[in-house]
PDB file of N, CA and C in Angstrom:
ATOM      1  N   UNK A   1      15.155 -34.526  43.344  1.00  0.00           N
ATOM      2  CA  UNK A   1      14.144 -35.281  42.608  1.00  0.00           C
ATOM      3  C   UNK A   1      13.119 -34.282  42.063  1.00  0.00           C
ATOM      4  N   UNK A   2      12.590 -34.677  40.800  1.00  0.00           N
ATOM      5  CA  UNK A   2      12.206 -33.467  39.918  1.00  0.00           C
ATOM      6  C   UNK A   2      10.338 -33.686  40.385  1.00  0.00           C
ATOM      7  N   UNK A   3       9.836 -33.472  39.792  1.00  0.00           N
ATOM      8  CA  UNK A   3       8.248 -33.251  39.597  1.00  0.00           C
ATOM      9  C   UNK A   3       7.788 -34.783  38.882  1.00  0.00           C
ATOM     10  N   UNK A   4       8.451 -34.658  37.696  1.00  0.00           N
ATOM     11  CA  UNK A   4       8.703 -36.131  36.680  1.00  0.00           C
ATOM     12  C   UNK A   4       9.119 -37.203  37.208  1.00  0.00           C
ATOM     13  N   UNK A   5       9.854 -36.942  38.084  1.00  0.00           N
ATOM     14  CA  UNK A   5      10.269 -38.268  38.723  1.00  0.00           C
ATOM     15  C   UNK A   5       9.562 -38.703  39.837  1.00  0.00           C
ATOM     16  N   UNK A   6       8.909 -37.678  40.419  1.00  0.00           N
ATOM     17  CA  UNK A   6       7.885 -38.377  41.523  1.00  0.00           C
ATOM     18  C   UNK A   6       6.594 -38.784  41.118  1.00  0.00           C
ATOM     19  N   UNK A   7       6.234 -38.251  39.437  1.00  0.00           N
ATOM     20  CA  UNK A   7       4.452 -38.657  38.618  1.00  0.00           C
ATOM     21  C   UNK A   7       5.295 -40.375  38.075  1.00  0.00           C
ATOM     22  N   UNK A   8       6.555 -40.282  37.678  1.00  0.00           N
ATOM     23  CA  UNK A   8       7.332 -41.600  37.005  1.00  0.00           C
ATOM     24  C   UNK A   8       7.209 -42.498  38.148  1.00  0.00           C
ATOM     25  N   UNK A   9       7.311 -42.387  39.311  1.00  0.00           N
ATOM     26  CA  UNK A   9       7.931 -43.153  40.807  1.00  0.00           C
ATOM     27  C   UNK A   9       6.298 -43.822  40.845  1.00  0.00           C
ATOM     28  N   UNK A  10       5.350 -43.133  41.103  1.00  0.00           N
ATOM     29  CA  UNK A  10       3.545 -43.668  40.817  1.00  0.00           C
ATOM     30  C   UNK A  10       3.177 -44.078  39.873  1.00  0.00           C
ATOM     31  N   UNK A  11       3.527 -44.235  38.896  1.00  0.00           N
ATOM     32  CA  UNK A  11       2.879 -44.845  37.424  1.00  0.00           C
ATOM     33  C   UNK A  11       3.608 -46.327  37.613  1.00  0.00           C
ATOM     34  N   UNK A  12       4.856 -46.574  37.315  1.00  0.00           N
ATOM     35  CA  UNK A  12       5.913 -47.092  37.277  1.00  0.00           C
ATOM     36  C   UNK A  12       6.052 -48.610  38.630  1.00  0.00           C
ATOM     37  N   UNK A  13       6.165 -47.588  39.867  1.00  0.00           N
ATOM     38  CA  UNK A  13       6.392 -47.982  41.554  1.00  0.00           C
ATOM     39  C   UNK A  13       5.464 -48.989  41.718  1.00  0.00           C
ATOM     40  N   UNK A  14       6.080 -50.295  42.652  1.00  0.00           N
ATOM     41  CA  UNK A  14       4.571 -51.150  43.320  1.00  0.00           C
ATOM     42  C   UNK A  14       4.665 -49.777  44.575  1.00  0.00           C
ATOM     43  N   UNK A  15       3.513 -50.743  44.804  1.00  0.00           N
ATOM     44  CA  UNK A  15       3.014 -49.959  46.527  1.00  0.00           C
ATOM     45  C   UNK A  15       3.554 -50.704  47.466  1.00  0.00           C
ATOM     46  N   UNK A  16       3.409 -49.827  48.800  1.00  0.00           N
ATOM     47  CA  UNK A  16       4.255 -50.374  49.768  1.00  0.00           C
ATOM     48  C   UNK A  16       2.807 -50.658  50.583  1.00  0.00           C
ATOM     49  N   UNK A  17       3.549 -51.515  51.377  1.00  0.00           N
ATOM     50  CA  UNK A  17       2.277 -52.334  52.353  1.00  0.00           C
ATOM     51  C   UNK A  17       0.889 -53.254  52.106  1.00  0.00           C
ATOM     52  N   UNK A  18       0.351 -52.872  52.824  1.00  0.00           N
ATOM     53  CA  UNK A  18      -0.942 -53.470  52.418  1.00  0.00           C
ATOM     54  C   UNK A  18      -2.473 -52.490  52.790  1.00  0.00           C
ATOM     55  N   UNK A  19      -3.295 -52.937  51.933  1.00  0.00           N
ATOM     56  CA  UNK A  19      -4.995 -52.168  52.436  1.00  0.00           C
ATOM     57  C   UNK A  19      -5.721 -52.620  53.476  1.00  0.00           C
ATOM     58  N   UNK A  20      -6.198 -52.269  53.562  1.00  0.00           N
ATOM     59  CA  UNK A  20      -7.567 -51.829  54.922  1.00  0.00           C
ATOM     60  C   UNK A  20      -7.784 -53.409  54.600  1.00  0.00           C
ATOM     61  N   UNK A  21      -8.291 -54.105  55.790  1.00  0.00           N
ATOM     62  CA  UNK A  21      -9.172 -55.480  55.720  1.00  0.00           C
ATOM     63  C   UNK A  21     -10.407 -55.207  55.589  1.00  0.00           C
ATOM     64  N   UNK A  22     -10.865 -55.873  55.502  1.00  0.00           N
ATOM     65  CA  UNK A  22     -12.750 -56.210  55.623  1.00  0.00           C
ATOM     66  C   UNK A  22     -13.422 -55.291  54.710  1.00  0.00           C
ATOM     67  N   UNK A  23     -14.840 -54.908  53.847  1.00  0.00           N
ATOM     68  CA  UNK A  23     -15.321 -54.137  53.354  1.00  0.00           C
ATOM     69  C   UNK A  23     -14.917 -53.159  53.531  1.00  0.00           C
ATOM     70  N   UNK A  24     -15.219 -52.122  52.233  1.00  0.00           N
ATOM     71  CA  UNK A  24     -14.866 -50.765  51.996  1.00  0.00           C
ATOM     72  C   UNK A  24     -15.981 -50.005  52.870  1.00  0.00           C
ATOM     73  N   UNK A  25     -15.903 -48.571  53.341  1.00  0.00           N
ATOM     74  CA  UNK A  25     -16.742 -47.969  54.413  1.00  0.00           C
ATOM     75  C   UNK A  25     -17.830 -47.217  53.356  1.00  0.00           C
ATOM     76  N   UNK A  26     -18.774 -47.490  54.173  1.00  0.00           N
ATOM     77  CA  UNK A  26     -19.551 -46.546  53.216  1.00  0.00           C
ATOM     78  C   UNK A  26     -19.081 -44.805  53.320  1.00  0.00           C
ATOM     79  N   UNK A  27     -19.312 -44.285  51.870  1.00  0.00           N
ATOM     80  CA  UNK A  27     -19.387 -42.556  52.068  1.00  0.00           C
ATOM     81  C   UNK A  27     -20.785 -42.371  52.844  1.00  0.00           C
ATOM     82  N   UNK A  28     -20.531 -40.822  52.942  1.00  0.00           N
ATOM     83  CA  UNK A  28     -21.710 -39.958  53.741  1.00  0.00           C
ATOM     84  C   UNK A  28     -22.759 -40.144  52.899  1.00  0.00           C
ATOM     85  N   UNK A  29     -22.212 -40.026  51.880  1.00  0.00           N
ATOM     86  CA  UNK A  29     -23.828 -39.807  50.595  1.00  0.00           C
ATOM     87  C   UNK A  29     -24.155 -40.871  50.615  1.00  0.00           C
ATOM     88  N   UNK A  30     -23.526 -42.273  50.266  1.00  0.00           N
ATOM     89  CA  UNK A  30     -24.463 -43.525  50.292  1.00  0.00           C
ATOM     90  C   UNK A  30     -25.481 -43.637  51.601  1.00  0.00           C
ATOM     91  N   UNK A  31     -24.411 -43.473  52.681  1.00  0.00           N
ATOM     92  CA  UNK A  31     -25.564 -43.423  54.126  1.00  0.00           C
ATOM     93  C   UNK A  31     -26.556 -42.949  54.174  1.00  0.00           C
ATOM     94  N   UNK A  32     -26.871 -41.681  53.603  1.00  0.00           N
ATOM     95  CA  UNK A  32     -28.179 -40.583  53.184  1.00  0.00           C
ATOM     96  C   UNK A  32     -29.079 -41.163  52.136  1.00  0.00           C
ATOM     97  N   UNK A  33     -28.228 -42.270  50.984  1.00  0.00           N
ATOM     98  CA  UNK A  33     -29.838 -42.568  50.418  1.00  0.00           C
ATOM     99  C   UNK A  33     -30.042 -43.780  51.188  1.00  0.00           C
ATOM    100  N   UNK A  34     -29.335 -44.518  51.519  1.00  0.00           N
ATOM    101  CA  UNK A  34     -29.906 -45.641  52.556  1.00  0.00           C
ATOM    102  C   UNK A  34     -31.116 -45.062  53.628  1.00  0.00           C
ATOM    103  N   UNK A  35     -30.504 -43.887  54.272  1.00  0.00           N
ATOM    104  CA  UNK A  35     -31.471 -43.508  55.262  1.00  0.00           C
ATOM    105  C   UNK A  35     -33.225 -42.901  54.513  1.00  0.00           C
ATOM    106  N   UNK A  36     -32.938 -42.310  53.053  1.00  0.00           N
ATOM    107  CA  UNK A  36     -33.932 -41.962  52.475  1.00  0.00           C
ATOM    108  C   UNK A  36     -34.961 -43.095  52.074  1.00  0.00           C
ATOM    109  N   UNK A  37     -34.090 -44.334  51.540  1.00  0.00           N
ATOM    110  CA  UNK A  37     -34.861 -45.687  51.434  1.00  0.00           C
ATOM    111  C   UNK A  37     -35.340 -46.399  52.145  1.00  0.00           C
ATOM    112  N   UNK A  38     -35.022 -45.878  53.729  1.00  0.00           N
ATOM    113  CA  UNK A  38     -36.209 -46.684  54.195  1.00  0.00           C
ATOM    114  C   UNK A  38     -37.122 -45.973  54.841  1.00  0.00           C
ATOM    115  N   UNK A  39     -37.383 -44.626  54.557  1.00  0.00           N
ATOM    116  CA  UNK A  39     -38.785 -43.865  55.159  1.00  0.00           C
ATOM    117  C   UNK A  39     -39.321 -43.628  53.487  1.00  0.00           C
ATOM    118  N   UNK A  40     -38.933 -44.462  52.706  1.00  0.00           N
ATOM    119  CA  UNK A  40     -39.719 -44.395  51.145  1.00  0.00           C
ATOM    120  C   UNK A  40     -39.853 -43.004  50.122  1.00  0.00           C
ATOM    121  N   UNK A  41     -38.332 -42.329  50.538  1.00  0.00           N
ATOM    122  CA  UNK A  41     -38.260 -40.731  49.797  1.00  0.00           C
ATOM    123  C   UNK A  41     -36.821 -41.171  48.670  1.00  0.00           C
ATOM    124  N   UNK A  42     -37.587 -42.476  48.401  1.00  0.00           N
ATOM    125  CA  UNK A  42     -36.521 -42.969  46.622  1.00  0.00           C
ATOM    126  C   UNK A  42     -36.781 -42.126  45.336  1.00  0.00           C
ATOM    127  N   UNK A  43     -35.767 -41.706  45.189  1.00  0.00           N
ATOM    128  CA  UNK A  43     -35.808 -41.064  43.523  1.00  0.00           C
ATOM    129  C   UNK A  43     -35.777 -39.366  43.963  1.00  0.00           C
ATOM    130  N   UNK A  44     -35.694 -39.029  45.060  1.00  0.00           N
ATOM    131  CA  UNK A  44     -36.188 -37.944  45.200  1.00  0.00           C
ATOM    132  C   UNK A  44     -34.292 -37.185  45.118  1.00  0.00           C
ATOM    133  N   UNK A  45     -34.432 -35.767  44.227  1.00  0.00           N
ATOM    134  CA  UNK A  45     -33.037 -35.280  43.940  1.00  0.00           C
ATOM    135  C   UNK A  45     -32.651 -35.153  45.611  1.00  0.00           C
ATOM    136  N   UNK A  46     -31.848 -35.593  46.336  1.00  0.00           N
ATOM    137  CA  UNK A  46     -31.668 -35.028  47.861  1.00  0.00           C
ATOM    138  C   UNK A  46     -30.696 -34.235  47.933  1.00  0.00           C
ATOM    139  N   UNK A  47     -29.895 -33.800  46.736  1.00  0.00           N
ATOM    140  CA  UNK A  47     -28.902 -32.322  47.289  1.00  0.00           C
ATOM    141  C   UNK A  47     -29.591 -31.409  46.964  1.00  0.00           C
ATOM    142  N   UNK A  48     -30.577 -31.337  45.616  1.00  0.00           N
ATOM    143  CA  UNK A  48     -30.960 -30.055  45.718  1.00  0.00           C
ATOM    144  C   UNK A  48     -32.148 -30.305  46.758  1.00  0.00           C
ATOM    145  N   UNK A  49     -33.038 -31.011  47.444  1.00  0.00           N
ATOM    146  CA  UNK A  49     -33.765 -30.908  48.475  1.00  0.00           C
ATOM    147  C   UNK A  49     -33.268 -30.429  49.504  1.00  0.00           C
ATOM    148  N   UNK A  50     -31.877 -30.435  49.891  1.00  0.00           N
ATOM    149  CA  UNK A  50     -31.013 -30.182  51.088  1.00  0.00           C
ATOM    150  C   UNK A  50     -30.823 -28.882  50.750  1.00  0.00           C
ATOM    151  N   UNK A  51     -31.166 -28.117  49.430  1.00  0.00           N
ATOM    152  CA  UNK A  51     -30.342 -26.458  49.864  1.00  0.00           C
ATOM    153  C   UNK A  51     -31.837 -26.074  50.525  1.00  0.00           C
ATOM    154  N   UNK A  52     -32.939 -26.511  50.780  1.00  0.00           N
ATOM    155  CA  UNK A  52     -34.013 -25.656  51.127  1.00  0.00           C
ATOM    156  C   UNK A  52     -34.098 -26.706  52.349  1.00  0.00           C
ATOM    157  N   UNK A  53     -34.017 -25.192  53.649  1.00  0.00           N
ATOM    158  CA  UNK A  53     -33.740 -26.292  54.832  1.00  0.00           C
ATOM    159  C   UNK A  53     -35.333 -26.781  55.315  1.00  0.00           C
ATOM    160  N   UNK A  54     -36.250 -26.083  54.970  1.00  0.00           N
ATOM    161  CA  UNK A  54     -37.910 -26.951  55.421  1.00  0.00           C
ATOM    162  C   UNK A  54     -38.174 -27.779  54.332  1.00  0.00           C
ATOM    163  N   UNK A  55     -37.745 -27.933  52.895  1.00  0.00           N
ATOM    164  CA  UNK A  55     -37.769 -29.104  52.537  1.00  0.00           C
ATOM    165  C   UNK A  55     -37.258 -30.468  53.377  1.00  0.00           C
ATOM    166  N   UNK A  56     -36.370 -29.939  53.386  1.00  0.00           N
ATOM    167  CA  UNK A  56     -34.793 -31.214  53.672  1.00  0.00           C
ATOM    168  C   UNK A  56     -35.589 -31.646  55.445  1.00  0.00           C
ATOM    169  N   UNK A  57     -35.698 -30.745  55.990  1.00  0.00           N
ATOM    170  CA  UNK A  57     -36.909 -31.271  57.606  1.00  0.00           C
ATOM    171  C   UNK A  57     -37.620 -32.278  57.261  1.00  0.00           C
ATOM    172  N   UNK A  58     -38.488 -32.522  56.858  1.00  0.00           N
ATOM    173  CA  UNK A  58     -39.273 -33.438  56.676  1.00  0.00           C
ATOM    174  C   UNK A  58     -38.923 -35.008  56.251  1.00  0.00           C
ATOM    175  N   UNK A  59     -37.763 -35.373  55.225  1.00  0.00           N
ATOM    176  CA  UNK A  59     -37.300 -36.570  55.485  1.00  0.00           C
ATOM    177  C   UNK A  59     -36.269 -37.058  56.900  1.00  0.00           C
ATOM    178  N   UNK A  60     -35.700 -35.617  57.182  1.00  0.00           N
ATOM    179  CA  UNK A  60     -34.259 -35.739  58.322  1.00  0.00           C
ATOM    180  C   UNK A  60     -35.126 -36.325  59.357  1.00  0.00           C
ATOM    181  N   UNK A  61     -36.857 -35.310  59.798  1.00  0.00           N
ATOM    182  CA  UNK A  61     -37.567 -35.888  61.118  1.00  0.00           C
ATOM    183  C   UNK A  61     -38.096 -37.389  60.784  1.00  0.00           C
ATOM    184  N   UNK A  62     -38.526 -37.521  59.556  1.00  0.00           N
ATOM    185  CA  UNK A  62     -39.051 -38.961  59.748  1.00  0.00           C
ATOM    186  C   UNK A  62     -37.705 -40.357  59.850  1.00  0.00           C
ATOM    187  N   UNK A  63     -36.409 -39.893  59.031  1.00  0.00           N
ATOM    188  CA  UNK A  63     -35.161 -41.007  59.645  1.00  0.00           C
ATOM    189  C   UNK A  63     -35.419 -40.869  61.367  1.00  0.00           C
ATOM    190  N   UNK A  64     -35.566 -39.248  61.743  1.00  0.00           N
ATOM    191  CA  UNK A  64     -34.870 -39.773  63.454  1.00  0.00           C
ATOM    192  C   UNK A  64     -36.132 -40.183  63.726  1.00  0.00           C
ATOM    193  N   UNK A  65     -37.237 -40.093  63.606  1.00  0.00           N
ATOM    194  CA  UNK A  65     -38.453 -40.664  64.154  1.00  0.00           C
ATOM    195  C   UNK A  65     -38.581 -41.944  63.866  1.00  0.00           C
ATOM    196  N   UNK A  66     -38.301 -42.195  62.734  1.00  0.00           N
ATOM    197  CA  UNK A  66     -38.197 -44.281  62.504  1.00  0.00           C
ATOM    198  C   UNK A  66     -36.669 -44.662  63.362  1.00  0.00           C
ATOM    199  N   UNK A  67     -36.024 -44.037  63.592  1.00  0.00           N
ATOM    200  CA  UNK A  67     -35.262 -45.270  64.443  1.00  0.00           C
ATOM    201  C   UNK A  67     -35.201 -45.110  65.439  1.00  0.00           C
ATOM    202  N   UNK A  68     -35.893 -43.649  66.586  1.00  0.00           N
ATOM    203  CA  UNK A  68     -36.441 -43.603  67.786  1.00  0.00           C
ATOM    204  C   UNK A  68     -37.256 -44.579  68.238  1.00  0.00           C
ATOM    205  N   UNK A  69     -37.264 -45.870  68.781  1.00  0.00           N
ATOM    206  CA  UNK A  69     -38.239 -46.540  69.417  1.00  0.00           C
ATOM    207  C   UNK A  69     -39.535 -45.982  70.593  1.00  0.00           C
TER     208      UNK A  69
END
């Protein structure tokens, strides 16, 4: 079986089985602006905040400090 025939077999092919039940999982990155939205650091670029690691401290301590009781 060639190269062509296995891109033909996916275009072409149903799928076998079935998907995951229940909602899709969140990614890592959605989790991170969720966690940014609720200590109120919305809009803020957070990858480039994350290459400077005493920037990026200051929202990481206030997530673990808001959900530390």
């Amino acid at each position: 079986m060639g190269r062509a025939d296995v891109y033909t077999g996916m275009l072409v092919g149903k799928p076998e089985g079935k998907g995951p039940l229940g909602r899709s999982r969140r990614r890592w990155e959605d989790r991170i602006k969720l966690d940014l939205q609720e200590v109120d650091f919305e809009g803020m670029d957070w990858i480039v905040m994350a290459q400077d690691r005493d920037r990026w401290r200051v929202p990481v301590n206030s997530v673990i400090n808001f959900r530390v009781p």
